[in-house]
Protein backbone atom coordinates (compact mmCIF):
# COMPACT_ATOMS: atom_id res chain seq x y z
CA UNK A 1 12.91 27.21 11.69
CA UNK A 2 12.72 26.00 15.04
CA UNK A 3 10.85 22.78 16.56
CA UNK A 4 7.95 23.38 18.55
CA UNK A 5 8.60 21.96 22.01
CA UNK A 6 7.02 18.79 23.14
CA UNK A 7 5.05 20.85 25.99
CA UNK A 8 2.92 22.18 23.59
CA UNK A 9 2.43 19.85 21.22
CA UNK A 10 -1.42 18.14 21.40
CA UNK A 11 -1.16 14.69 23.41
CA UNK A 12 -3.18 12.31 21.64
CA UNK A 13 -4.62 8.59 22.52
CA UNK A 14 -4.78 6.24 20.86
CA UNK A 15 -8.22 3.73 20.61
CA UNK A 16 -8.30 0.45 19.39
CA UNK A 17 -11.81 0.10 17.69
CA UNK A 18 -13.69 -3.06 16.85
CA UNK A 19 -16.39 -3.78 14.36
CA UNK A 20 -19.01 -6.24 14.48
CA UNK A 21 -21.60 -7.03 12.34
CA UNK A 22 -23.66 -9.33 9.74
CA UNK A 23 -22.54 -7.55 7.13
CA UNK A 24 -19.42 -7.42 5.73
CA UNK A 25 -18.49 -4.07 4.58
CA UNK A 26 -15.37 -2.14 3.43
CA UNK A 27 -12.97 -0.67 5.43
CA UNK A 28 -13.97 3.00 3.76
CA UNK A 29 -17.27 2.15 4.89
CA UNK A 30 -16.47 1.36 8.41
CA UNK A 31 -14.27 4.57 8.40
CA UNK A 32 -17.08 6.77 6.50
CA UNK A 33 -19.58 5.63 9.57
CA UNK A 34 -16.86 6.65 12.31
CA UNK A 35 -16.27 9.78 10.58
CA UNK A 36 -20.13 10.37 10.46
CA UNK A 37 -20.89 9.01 14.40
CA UNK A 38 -18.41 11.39 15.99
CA UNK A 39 -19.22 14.60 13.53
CA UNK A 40 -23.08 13.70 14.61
CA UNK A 41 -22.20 13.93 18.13
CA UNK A 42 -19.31 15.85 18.57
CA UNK A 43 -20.36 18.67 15.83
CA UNK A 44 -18.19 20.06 13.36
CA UNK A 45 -16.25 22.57 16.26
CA UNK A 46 -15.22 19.20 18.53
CA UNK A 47 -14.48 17.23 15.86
CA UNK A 48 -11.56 19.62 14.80
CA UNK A 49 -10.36 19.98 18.16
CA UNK A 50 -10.19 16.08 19.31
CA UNK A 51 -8.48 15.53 15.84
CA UNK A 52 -10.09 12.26 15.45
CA UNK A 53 -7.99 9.84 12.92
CA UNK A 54 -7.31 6.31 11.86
CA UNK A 55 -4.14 5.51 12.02
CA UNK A 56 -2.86 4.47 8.72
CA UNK A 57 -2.14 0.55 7.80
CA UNK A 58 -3.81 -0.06 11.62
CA UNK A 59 -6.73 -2.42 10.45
CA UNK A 60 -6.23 -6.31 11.72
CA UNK A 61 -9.29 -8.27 10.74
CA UNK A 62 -11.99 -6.52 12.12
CA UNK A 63 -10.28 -3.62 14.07
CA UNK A 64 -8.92 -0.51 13.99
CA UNK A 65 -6.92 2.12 15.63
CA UNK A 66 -8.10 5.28 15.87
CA UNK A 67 -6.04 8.32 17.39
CA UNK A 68 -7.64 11.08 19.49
CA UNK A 69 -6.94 14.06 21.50
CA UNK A 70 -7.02 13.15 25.54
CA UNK A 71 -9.34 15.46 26.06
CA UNK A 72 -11.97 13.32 23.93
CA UNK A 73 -11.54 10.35 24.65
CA UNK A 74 -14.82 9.37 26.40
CA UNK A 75 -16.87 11.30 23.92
CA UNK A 76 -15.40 9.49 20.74
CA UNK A 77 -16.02 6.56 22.87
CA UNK A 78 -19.78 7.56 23.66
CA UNK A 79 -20.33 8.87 19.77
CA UNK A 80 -19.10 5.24 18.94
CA UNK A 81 -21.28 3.41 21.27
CA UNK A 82 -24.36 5.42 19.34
CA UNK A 83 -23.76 3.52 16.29
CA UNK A 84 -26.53 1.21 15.50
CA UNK A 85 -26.74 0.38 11.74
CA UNK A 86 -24.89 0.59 8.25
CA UNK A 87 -26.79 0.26 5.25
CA UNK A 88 -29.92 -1.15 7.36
CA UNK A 89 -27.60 -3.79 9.09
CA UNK A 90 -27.29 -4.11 12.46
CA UNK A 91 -23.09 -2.70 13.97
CA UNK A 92 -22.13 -2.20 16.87
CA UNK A 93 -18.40 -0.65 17.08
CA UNK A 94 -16.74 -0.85 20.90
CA UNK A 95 -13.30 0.29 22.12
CA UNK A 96 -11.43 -2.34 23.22
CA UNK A 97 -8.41 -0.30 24.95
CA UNK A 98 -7.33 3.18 25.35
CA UNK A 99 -3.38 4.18 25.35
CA UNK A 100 -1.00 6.69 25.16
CA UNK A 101 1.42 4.92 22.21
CA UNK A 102 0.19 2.71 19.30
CA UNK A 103 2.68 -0.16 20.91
CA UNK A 104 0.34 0.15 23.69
CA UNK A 105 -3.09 -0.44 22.12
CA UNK A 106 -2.01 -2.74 20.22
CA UNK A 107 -0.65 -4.91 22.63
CA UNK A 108 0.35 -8.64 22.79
């Protein structure tokens, strides 16, 4: 079976998330409100096609790294800025940097 070239594979992004709050809460949690921000704002059609994931074995403390398709990038972004609460605790979850390879977000 042949390989799909690499011009027509999806280029994704990669965004390093972070998580603040009073609360401490599970990573599930943190990844259940994500999931539920972007579906909220994106709908169930957009969410499919940005392909919206966390990157496996990516949390550090409080952040995360979630990977995205370059078209929607600055509406994951926005849906994450709409977050306001978990449980009926203040969050607030902000992107901290936006690349094309993991390397890249994560940085030194």
């Amino acid at each position: 079976m042949k390989t799909i070239p690499s011009s027509f594979k999806e280029r994704k992004r990669y965004i390093r998330i972070k998580y603040e709050s009073d609360l401490k809460a599970e990573k599930n949690d943190i990844e259940r409100l994500v999931i539920q921000a972007c579906l909220q704002f994106l709908g169930e059609l957009n969410m499919a096609r940005a392909g919206i994931q966390f990157v496996p074995d990516s949390w550090s403390g409080n952040t995360a790294i979630l990977r995205v398709g370059h078209k929607f990038v600055d509406e994951t972004k926005a849906a994450l800025a709409l977050v306001k609460e978990l449980n009926g605790h203040k969050v607030t979850i902000s992107s901290l940097k936006v690349s094309g390879t993991i390397e890249g977000v994560k940085g030194k």
